[in-house]
C-alpha atoms as a PDB file:
ATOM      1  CA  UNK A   1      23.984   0.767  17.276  1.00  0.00           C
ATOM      2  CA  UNK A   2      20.565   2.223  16.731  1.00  0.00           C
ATOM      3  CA  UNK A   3      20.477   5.185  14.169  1.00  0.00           C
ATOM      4  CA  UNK A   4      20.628   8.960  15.387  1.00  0.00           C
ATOM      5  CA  UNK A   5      18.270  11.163  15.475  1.00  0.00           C
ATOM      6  CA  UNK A   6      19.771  13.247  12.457  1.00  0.00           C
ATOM      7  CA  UNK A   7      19.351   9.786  10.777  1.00  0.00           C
ATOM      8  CA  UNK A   8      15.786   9.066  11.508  1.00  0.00           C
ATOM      9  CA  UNK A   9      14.577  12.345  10.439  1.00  0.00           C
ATOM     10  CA  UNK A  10      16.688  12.420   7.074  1.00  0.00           C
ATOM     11  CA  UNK A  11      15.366   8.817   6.437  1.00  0.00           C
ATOM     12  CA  UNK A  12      11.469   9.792   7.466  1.00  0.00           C
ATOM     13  CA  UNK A  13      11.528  12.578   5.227  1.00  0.00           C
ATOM     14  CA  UNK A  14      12.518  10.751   2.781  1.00  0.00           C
ATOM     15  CA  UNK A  15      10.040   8.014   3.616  1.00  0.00           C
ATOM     16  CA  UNK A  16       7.281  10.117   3.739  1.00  0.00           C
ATOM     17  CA  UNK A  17       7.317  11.310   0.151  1.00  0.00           C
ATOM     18  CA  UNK A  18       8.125   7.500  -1.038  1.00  0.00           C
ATOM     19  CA  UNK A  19       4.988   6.516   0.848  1.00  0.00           C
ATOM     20  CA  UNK A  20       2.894   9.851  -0.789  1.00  0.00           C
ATOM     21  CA  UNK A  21       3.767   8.004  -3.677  1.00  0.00           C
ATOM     22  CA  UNK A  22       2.851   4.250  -3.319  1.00  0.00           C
ATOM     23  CA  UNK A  23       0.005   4.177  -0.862  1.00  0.00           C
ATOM     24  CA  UNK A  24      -2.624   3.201  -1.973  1.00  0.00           C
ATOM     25  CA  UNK A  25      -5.564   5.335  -2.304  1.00  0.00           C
ATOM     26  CA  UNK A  26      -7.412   6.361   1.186  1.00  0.00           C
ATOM     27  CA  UNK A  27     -10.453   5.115   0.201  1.00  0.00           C
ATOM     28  CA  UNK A  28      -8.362   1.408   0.014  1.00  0.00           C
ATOM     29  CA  UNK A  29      -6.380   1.652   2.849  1.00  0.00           C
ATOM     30  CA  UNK A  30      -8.949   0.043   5.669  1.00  0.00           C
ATOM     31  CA  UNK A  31      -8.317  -3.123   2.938  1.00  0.00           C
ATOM     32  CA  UNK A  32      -4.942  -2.195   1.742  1.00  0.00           C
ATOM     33  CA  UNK A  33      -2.149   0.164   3.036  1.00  0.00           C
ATOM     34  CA  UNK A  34       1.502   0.342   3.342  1.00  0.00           C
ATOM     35  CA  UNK A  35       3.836   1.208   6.514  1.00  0.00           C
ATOM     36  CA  UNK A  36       7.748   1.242   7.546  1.00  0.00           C
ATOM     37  CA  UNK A  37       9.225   0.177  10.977  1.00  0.00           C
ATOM     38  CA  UNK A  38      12.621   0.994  12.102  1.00  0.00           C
ATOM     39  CA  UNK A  39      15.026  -1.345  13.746  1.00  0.00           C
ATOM     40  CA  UNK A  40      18.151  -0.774  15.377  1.00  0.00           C
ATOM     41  CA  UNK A  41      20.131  -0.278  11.988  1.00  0.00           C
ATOM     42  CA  UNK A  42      17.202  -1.435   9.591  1.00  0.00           C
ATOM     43  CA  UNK A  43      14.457   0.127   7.898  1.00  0.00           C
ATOM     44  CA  UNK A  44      11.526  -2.568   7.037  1.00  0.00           C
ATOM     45  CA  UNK A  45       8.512  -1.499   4.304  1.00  0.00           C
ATOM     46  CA  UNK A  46       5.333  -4.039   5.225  1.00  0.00           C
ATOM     47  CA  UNK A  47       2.029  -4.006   3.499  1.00  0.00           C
ATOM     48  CA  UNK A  48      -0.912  -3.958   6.089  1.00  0.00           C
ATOM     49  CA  UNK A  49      -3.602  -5.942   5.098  1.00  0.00           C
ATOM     50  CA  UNK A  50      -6.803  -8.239   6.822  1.00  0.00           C
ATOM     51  CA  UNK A  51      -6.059 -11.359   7.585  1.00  0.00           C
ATOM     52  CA  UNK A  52      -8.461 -13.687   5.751  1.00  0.00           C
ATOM     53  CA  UNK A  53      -9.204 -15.915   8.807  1.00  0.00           C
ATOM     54  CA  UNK A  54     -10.145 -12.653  11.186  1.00  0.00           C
ATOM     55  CA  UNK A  55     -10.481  -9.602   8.612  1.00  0.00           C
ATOM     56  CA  UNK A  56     -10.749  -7.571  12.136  1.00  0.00           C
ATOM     57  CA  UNK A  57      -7.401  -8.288  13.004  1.00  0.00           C
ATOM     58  CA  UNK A  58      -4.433  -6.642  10.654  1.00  0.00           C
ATOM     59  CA  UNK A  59      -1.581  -8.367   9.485  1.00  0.00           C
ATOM     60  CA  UNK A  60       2.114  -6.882   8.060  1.00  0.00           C
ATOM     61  CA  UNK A  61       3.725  -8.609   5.210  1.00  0.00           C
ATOM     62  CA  UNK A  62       7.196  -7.824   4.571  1.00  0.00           C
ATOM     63  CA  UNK A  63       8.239  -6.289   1.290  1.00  0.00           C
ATOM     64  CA  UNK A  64      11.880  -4.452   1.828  1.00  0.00           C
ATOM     65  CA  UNK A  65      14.942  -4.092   4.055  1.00  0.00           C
ATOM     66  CA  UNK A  66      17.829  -2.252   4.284  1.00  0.00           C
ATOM     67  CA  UNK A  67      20.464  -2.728   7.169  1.00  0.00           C
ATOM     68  CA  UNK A  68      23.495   0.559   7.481  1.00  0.00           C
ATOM     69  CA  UNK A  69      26.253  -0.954   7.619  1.00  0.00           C
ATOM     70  CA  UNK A  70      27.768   1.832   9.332  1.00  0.00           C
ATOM     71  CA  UNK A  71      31.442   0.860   9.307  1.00  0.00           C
ATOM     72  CA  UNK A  72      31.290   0.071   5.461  1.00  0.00           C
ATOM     73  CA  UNK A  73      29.476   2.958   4.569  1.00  0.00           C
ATOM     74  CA  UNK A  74      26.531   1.516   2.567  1.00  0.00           C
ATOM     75  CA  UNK A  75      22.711   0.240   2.933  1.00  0.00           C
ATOM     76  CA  UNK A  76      22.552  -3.627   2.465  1.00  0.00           C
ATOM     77  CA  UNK A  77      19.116  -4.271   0.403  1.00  0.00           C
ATOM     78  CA  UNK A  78      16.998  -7.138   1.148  1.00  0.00           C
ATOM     79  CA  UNK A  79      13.712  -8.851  -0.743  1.00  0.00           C
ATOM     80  CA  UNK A  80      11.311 -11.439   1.663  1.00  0.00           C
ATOM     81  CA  UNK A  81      11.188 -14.408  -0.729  1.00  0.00           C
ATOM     82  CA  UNK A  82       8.802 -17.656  -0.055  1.00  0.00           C
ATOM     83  CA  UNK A  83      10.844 -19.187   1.546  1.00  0.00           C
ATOM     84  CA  UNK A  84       9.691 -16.361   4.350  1.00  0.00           C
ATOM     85  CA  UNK A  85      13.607 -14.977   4.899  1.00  0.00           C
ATOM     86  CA  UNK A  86      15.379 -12.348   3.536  1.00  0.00           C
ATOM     87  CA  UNK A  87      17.332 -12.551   1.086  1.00  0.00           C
ATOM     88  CA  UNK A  88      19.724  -9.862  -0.675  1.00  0.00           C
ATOM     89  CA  UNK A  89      18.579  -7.926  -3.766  1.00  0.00           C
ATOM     90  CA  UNK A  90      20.126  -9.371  -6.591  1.00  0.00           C
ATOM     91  CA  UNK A  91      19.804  -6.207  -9.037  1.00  0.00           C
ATOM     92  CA  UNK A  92      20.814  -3.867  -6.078  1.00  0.00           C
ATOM     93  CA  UNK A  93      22.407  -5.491  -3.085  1.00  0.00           C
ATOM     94  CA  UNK A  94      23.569  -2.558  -1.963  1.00  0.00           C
ATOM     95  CA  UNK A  95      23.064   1.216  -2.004  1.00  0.00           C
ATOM     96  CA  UNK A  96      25.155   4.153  -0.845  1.00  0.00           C
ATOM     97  CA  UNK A  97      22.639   6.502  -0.121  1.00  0.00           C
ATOM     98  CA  UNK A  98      19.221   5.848   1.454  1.00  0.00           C
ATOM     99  CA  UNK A  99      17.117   7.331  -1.387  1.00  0.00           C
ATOM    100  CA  UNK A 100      19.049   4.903  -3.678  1.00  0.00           C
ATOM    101  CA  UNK A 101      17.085   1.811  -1.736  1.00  0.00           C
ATOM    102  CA  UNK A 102      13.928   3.460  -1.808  1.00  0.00           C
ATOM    103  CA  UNK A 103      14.462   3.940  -6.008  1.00  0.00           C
ATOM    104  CA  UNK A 104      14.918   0.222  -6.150  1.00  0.00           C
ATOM    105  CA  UNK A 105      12.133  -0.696  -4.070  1.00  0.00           C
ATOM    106  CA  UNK A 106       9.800   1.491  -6.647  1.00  0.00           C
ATOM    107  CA  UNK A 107      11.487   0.337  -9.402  1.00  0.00           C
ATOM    108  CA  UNK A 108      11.777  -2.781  -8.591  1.00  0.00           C
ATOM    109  CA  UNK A 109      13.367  -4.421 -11.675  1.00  0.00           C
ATOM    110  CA  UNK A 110      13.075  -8.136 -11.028  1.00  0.00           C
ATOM    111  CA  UNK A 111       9.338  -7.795  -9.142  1.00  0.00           C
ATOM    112  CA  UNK A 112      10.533  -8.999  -5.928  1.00  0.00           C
ATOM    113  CA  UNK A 113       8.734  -6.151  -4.066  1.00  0.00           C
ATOM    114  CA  UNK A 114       5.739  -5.828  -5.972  1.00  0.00           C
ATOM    115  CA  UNK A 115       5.056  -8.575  -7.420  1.00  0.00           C
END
């Protein structure tokens, strides 16, 4: 079941000030910037980057999920590892409230978001 749209507004707002705080500078972000998809029950945060064969065309690396569980109650939080699949957040695997996954993904502990 796809989120409501009480949902997606509570979780844009409170995207929009986690982006305000870890784009990366305007001047950068033709090179380097950051973006968030949602889908059905997920929330994905991608950096946007060239890709080095075709620096025309753009390309979205994965940094973060987190899938409601809606019958549980809770936000299941995911890291993209090499292996190119996600994989729960060991620190973190889950979070109660949205803003709790967000304060992981900037804190990120263990560097599995940032590097």
């Amino acid at each position: 079941m796809a989120f409501t749209t009480q949902e997606i507004s509570t979780i844009e707002a409170s995207l929009a000030n986690f982006m305000l705080k870890r784009r990366p500078p305007e001047e950068i972000r033709d090179g380097l910037d950051l973006g968030y998809r949602l889908e059905d029950q997920s929330v994905i945060i991608y950096l946007i980057r060239p890709y080095f064969r075709d620096p025309s065309r753009k390309i979205e690396e994965p940094i973060a999920k987190t899938t409601y569980n809606r019958k549980a109650g809770h936000w299941k939080i995911y890291c993209m590892r090499a292996d190119m699949k996600w994989h729960e957040y060991p620190p973190h695997p889950e979070a109660v409230f949205f803003e709790e996954f967000l304060a992981s993904v900037d804190e990120d502990k263990l560097g599995c978001f940032w590097g």
